[in-house]
PDB file of N, CA and C in Angstrom:
ATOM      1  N   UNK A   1      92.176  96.697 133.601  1.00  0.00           N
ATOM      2  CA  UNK A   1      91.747  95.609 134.445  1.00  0.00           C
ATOM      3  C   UNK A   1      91.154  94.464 133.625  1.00  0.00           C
ATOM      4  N   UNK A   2      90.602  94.947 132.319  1.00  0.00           N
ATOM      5  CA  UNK A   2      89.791  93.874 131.641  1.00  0.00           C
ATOM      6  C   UNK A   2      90.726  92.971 130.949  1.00  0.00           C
ATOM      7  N   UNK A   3      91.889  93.465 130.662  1.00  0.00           N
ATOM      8  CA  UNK A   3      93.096  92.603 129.718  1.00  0.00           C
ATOM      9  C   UNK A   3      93.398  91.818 130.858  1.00  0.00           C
ATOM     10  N   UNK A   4      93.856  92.042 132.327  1.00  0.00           N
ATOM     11  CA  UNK A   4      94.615  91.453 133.773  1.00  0.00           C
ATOM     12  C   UNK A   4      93.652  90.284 133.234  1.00  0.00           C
ATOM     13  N   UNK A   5      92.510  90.594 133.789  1.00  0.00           N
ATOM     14  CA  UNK A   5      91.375  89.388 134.022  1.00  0.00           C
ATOM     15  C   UNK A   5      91.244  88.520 132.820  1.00  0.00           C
ATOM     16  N   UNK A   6      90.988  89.146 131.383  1.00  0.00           N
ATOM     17  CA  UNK A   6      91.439  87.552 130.206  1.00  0.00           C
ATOM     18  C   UNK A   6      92.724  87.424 130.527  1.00  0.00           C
ATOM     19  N   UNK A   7      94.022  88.103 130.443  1.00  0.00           N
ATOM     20  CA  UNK A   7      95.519  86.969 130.837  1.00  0.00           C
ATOM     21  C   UNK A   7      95.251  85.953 131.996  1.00  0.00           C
ATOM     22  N   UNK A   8      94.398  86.628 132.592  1.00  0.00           N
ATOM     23  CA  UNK A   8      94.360  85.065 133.994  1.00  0.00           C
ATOM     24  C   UNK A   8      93.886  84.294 133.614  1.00  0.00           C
ATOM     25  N   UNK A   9      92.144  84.414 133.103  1.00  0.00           N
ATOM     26  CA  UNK A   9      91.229  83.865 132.964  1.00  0.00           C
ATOM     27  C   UNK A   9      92.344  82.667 131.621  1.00  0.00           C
ATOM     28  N   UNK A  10      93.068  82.822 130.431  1.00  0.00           N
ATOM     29  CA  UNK A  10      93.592  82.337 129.465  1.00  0.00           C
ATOM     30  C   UNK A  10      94.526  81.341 130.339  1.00  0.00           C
ATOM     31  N   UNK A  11      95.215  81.581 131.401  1.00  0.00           N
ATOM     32  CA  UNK A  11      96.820  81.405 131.829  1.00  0.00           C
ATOM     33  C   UNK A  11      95.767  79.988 132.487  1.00  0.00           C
ATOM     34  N   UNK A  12      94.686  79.958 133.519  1.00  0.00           N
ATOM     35  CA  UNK A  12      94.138  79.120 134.119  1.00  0.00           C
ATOM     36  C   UNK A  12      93.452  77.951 132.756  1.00  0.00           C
ATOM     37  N   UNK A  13      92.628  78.830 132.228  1.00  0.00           N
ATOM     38  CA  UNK A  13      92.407  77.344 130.645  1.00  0.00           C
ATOM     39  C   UNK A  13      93.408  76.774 130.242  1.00  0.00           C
ATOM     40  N   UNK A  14      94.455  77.234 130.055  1.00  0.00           N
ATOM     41  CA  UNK A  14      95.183  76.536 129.624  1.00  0.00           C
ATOM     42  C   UNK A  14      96.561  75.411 130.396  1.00  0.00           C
ATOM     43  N   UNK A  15      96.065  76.001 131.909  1.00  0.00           N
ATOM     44  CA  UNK A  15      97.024  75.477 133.038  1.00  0.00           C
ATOM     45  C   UNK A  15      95.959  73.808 133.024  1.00  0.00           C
ATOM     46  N   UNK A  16      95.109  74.562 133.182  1.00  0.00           N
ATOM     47  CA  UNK A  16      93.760  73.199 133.385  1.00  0.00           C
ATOM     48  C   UNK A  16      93.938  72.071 132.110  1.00  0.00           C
ATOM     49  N   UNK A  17      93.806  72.815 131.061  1.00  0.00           N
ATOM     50  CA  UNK A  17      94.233  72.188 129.924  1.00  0.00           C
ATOM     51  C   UNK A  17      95.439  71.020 130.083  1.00  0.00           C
ATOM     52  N   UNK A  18      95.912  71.417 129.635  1.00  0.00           N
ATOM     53  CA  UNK A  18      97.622  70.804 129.835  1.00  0.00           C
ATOM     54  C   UNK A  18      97.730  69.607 130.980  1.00  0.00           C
ATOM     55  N   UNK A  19      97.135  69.903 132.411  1.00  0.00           N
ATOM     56  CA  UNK A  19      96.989  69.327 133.371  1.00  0.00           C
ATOM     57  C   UNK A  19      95.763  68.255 133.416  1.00  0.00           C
ATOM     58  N   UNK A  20      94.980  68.507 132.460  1.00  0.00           N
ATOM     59  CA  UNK A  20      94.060  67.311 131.947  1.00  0.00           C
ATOM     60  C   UNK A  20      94.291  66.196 131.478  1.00  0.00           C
ATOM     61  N   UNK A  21      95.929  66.571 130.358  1.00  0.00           N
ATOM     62  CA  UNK A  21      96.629  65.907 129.686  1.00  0.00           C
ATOM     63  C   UNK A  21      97.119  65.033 130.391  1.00  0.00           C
ATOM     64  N   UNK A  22      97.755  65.970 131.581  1.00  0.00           N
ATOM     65  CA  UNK A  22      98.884  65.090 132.383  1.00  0.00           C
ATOM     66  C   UNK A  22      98.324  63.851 132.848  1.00  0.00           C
ATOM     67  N   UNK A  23      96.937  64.592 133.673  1.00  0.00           N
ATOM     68  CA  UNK A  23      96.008  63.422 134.595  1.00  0.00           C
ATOM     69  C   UNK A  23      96.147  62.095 133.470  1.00  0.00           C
ATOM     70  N   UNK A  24      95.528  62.472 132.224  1.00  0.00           N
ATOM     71  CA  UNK A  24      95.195  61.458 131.455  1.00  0.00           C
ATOM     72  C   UNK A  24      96.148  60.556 131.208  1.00  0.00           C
ATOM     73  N   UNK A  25      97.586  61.036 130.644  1.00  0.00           N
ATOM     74  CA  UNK A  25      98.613  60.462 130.473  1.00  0.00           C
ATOM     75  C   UNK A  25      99.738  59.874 132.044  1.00  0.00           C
ATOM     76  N   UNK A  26      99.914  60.759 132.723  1.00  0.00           N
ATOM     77  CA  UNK A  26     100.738  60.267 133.688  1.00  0.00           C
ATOM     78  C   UNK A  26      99.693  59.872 135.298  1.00  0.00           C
ATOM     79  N   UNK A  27      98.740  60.293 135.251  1.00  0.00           N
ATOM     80  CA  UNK A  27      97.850  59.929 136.457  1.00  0.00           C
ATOM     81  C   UNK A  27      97.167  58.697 136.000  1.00  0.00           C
ATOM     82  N   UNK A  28      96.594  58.100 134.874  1.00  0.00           N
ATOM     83  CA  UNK A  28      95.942  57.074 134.552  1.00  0.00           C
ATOM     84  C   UNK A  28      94.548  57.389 134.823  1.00  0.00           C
ATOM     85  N   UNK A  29      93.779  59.150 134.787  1.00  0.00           N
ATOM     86  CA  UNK A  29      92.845  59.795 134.237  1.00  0.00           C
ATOM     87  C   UNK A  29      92.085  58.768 133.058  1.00  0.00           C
ATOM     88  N   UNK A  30      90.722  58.814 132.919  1.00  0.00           N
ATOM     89  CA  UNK A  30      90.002  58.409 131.800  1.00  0.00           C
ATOM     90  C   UNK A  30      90.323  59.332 130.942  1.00  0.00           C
ATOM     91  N   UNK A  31      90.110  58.964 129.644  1.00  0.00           N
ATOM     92  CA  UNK A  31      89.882  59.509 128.544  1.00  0.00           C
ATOM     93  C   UNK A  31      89.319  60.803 128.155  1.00  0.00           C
ATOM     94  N   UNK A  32      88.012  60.613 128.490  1.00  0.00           N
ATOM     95  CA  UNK A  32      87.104  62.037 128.801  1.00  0.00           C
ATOM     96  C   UNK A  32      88.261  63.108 129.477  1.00  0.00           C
ATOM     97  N   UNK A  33      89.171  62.997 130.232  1.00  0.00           N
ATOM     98  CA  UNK A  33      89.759  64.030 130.924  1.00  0.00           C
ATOM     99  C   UNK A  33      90.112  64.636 130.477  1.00  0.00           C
ATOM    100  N   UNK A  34      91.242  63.877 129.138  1.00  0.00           N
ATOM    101  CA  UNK A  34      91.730  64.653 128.001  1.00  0.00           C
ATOM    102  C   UNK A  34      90.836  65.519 126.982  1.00  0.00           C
ATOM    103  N   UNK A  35      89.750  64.534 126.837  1.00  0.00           N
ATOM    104  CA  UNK A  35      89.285  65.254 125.783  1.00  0.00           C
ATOM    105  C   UNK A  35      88.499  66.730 126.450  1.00  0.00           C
ATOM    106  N   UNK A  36      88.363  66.485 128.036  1.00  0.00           N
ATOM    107  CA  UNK A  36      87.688  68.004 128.364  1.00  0.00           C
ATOM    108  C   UNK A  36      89.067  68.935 128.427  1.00  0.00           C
ATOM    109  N   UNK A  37      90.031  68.558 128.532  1.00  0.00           N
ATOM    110  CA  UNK A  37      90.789  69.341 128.102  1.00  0.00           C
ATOM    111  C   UNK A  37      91.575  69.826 127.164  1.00  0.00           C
ATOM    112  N   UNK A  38      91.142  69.398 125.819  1.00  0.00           N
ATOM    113  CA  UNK A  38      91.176  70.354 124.770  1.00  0.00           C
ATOM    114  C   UNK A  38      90.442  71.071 124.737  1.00  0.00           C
ATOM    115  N   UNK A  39      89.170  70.901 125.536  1.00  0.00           N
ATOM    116  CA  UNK A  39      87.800  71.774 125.317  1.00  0.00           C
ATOM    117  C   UNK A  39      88.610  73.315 126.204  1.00  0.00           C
ATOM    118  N   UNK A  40      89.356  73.158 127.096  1.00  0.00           N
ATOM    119  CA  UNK A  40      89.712  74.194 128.228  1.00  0.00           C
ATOM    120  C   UNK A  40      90.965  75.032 126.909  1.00  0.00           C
ATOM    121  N   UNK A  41      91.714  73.942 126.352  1.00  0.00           N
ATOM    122  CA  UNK A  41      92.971  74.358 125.472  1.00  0.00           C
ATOM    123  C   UNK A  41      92.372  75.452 124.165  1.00  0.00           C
ATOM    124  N   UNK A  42      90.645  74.983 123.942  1.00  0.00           N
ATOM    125  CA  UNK A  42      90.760  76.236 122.443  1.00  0.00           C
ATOM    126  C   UNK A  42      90.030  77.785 124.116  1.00  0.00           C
ATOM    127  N   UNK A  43      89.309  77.349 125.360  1.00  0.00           N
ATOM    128  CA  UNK A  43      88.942  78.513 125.729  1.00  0.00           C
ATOM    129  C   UNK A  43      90.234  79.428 125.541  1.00  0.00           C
ATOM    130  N   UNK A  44      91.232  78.812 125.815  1.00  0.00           N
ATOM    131  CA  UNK A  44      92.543  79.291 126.319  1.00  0.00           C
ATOM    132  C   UNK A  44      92.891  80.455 125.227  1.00  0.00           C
ATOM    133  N   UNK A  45      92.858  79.569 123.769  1.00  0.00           N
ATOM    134  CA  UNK A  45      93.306  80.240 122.520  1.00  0.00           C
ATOM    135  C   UNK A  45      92.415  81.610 122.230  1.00  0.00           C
ATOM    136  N   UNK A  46      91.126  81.223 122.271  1.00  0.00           N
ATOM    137  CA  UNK A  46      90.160  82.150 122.245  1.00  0.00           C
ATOM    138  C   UNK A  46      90.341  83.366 123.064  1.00  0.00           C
ATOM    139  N   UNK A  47      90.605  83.133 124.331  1.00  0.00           N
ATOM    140  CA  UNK A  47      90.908  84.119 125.377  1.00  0.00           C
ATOM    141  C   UNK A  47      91.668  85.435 124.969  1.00  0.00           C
ATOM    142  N   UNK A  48      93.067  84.532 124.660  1.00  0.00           N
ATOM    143  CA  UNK A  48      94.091  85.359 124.071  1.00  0.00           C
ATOM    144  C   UNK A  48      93.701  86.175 122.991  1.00  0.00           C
ATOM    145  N   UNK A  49      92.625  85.868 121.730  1.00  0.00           N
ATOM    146  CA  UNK A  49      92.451  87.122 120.687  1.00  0.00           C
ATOM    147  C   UNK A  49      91.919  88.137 121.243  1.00  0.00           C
ATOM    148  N   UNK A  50      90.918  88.135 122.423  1.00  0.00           N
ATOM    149  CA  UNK A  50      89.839  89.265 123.458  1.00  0.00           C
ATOM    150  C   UNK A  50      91.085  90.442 123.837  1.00  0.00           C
ATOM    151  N   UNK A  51      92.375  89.934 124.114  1.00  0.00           N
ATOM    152  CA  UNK A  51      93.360  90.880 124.176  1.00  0.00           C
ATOM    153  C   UNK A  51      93.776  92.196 123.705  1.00  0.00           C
ATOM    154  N   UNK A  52      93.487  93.665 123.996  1.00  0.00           N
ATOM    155  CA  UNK A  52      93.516  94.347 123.189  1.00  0.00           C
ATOM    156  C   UNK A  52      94.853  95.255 123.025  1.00  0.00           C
ATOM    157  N   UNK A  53      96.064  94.286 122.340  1.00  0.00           N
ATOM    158  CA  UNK A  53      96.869  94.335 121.673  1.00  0.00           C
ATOM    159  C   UNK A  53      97.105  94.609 120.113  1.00  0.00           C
ATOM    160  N   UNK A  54      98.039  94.989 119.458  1.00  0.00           N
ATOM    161  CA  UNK A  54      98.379  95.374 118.223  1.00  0.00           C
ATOM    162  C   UNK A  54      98.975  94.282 117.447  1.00  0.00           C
ATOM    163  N   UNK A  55      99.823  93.247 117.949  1.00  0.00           N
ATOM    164  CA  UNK A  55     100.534  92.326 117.996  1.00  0.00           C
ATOM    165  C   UNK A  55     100.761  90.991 118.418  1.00  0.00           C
ATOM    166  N   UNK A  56      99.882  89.762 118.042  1.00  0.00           N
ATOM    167  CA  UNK A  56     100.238  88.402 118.682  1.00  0.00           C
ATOM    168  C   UNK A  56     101.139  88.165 119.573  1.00  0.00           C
ATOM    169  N   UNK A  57     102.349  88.605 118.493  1.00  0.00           N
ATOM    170  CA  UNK A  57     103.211  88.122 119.460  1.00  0.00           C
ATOM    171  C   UNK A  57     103.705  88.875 120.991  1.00  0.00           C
ATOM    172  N   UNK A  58     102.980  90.535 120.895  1.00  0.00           N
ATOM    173  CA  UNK A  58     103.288  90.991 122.179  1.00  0.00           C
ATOM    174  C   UNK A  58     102.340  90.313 123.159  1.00  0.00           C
ATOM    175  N   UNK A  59     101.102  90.068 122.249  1.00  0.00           N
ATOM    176  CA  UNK A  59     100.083  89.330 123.687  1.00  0.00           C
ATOM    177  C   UNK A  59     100.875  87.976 124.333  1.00  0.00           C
ATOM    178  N   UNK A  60     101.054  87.272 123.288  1.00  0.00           N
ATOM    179  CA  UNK A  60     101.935  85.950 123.790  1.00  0.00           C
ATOM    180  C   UNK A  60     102.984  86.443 124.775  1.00  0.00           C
ATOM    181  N   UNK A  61     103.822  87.194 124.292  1.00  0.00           N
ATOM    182  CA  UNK A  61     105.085  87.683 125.440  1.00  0.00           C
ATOM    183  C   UNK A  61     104.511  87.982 127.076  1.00  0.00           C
ATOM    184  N   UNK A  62     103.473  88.645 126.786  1.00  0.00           N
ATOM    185  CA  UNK A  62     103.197  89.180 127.736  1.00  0.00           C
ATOM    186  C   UNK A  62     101.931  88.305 128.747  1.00  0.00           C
ATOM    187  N   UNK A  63     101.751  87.088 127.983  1.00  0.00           N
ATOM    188  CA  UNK A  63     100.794  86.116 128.933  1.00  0.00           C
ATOM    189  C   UNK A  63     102.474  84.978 129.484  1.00  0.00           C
ATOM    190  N   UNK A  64     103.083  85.115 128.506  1.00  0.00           N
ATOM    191  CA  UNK A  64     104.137  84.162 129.215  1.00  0.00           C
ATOM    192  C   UNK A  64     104.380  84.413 130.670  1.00  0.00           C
ATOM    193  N   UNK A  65     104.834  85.817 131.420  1.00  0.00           N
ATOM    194  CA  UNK A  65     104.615  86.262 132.324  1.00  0.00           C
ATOM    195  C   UNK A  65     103.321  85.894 133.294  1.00  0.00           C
ATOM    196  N   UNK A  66     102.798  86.189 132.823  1.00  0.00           N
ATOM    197  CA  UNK A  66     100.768  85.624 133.526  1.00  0.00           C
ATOM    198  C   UNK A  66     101.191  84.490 133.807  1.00  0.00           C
ATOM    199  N   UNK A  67     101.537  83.342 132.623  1.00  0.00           N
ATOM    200  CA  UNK A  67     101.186  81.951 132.918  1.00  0.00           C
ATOM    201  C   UNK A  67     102.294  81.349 134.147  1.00  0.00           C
ATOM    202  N   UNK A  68     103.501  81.657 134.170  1.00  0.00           N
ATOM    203  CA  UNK A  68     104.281  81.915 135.177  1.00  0.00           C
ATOM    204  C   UNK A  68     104.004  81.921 136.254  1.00  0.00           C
ATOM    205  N   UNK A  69     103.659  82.617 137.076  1.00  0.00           N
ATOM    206  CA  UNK A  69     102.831  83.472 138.087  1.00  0.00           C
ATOM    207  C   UNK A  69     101.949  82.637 138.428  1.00  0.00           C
ATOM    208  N   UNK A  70     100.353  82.107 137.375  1.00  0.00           N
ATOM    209  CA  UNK A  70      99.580  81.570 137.691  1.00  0.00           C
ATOM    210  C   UNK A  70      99.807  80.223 137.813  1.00  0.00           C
ATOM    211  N   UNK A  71     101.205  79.756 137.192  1.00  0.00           N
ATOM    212  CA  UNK A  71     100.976  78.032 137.807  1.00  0.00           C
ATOM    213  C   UNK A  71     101.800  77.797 138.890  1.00  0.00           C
ATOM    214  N   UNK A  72     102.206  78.704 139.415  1.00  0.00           N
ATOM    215  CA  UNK A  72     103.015  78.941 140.933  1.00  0.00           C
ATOM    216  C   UNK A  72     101.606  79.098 141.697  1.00  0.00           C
ATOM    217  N   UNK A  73     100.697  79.671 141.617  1.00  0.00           N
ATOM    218  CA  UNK A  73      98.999  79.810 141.980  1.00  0.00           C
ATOM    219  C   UNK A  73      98.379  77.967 142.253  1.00  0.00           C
ATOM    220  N   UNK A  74      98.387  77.403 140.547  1.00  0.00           N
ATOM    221  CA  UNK A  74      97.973  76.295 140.556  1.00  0.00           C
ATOM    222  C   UNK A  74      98.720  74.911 141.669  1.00  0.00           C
ATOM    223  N   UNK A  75     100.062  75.478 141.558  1.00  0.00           N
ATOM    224  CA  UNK A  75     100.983  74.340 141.732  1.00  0.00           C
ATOM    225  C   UNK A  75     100.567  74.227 143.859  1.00  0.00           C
ATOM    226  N   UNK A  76     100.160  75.635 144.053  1.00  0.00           N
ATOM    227  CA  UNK A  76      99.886  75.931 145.488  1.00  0.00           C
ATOM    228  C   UNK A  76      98.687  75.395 145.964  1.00  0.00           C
ATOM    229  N   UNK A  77      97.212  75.437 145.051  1.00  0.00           N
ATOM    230  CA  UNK A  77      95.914  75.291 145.610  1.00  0.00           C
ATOM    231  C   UNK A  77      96.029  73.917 144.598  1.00  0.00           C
ATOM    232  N   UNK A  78      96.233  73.244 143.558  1.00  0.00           N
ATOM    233  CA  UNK A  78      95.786  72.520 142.635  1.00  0.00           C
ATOM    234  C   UNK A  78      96.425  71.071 143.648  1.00  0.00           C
ATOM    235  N   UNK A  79      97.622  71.635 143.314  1.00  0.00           N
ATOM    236  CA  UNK A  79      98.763  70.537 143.710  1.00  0.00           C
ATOM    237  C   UNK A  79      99.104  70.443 145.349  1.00  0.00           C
ATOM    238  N   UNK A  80      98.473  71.275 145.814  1.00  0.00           N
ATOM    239  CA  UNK A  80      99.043  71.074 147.474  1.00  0.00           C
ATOM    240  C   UNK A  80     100.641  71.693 147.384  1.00  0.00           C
ATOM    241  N   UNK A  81     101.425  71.879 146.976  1.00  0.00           N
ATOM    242  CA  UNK A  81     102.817  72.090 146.754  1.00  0.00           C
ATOM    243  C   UNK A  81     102.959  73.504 147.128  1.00  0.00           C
ATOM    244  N   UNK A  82     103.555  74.136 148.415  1.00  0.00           N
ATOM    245  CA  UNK A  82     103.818  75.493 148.407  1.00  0.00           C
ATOM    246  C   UNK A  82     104.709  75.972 147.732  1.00  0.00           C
ATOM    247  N   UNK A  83     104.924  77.288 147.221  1.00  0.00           N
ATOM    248  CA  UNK A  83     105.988  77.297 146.533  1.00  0.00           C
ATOM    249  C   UNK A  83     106.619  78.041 147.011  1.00  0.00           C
ATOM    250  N   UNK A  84     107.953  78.049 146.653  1.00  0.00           N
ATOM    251  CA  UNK A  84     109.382  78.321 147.918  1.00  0.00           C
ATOM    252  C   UNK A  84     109.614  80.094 147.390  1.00  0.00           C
ATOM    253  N   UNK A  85     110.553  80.699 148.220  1.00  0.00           N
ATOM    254  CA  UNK A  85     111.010  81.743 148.108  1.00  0.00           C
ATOM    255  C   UNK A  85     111.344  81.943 146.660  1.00  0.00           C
ATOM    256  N   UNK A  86     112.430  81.001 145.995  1.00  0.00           N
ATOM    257  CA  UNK A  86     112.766  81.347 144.660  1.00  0.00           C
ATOM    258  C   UNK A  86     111.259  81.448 143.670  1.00  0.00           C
ATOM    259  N   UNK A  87     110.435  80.715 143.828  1.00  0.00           N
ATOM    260  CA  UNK A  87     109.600  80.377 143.001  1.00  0.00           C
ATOM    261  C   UNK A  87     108.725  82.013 143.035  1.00  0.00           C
ATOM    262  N   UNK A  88     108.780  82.431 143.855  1.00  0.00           N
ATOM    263  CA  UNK A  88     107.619  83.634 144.753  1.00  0.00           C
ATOM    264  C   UNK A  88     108.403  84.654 143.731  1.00  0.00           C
ATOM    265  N   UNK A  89     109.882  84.835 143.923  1.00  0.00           N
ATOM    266  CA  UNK A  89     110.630  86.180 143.721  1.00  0.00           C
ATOM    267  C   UNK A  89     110.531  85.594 141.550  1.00  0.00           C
ATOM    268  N   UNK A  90     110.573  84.842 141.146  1.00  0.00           N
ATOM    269  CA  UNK A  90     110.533  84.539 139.695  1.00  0.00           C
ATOM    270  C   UNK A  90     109.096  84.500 138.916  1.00  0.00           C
ATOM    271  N   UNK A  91     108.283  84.083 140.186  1.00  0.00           N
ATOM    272  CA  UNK A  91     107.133  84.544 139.279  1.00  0.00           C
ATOM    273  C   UNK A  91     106.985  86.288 139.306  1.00  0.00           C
ATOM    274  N   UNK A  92     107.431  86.888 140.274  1.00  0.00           N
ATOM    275  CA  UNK A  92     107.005  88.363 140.165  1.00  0.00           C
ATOM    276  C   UNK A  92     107.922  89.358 139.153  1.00  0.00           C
ATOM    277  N   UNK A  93     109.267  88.308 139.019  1.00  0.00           N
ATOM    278  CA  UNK A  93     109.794  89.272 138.187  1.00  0.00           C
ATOM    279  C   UNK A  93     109.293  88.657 136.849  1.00  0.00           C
ATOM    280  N   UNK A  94     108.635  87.688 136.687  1.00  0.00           N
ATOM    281  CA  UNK A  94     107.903  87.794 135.321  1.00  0.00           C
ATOM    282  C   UNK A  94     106.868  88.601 134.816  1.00  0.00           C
ATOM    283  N   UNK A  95     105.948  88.753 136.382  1.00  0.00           N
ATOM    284  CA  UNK A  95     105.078  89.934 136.104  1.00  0.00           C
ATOM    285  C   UNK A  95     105.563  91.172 136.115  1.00  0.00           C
ATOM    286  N   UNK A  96     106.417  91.590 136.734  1.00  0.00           N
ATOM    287  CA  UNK A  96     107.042  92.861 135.951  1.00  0.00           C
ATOM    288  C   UNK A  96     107.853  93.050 134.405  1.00  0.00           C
ATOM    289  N   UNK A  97     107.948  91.685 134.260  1.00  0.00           N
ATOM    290  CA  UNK A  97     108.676  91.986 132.506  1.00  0.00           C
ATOM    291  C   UNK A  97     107.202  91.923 131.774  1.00  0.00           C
ATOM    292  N   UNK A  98     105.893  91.168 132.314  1.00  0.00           N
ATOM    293  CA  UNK A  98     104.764  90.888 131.711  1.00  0.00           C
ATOM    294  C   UNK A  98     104.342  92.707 131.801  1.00  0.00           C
ATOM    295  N   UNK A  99     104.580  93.596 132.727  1.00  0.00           N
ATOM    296  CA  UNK A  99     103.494  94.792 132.766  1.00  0.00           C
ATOM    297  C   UNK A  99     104.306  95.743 131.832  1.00  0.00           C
ATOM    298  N   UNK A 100     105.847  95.302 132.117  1.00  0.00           N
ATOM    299  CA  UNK A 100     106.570  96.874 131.309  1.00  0.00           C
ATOM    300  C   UNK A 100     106.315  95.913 129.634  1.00  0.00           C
ATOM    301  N   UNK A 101     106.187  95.027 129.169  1.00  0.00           N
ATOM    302  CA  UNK A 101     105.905  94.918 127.814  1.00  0.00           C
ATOM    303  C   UNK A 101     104.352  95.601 127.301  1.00  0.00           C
ATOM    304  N   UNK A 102     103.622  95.219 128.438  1.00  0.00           N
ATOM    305  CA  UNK A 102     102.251  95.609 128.306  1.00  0.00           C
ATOM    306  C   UNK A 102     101.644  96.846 128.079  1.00  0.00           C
ATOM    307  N   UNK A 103     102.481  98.040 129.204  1.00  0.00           N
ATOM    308  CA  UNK A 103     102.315  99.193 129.435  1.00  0.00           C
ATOM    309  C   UNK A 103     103.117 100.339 129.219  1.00  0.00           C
ATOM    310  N   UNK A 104     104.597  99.871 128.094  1.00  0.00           N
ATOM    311  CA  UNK A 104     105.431 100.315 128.392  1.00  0.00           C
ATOM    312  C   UNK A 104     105.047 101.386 127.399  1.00  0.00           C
ATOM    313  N   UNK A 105     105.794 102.762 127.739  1.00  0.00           N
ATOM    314  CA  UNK A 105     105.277 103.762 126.260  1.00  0.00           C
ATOM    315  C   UNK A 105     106.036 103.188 125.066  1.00  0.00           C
ATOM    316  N   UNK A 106     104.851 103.332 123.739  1.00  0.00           N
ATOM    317  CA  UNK A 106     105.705 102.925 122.283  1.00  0.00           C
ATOM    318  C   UNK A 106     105.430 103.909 121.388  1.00  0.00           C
ATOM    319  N   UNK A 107     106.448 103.894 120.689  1.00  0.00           N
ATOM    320  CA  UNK A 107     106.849 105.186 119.565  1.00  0.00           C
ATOM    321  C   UNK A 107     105.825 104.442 118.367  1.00  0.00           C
ATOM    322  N   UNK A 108     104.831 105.458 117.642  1.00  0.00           N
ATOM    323  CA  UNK A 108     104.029 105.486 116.951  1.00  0.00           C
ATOM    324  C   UNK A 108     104.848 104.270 115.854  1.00  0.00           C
TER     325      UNK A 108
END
């Protein structure tokens, strides 16, 4: 449960992040917006080492899935934007490629 909760907790810093950017650049956001969102972009990075994985790159694989999922989340409460049937059935099969990488049995 404690890995679920940093992949979210990471997938949301860095959704926020990114979306700070956007405000700043395509919304006409102040300045400050951006710069609080690099502040959200290193929580994000940070998040991801708390992961207790063997492998970077399996944690990365396996938040790709998370982040998926959670900006179908964002795109719903952030953005007002519901998201459609396809969007519903693609984020979940990401979280199932996100749990069998996560949980899957591995040979020593």
């Amino acid at each position: 449960m404690r890995q679920a909760a940093i992949f979210l907790g990471a997938a949301m810093a860095e959704i926020a992040g990114c979306y700070a950017f956007w405000g700043w650049l395509r919304l006409g956001k102040p300045l400050w917006f951006a710069a609080a969102g690099m502040g959200s972009l290193f929580v994000f990075a940070w998040l991801l080492t708390l992961v207790d994985v063997a492998a970077a790159g399996r944690a990365y694989a396996v938040y790709g899935g998370v982040y998926v999922a959670a900006s179908l989340v964002w795109l719903r409460f952030v953005e007002g934007v519901p998201p459609d049937r396809w969007d519903l059935i693609g984020g979940a099969v990401c979280l199932v490629g996100a749990s069998i990488i996560l949980w899957g049995p591995r040979s020593a």
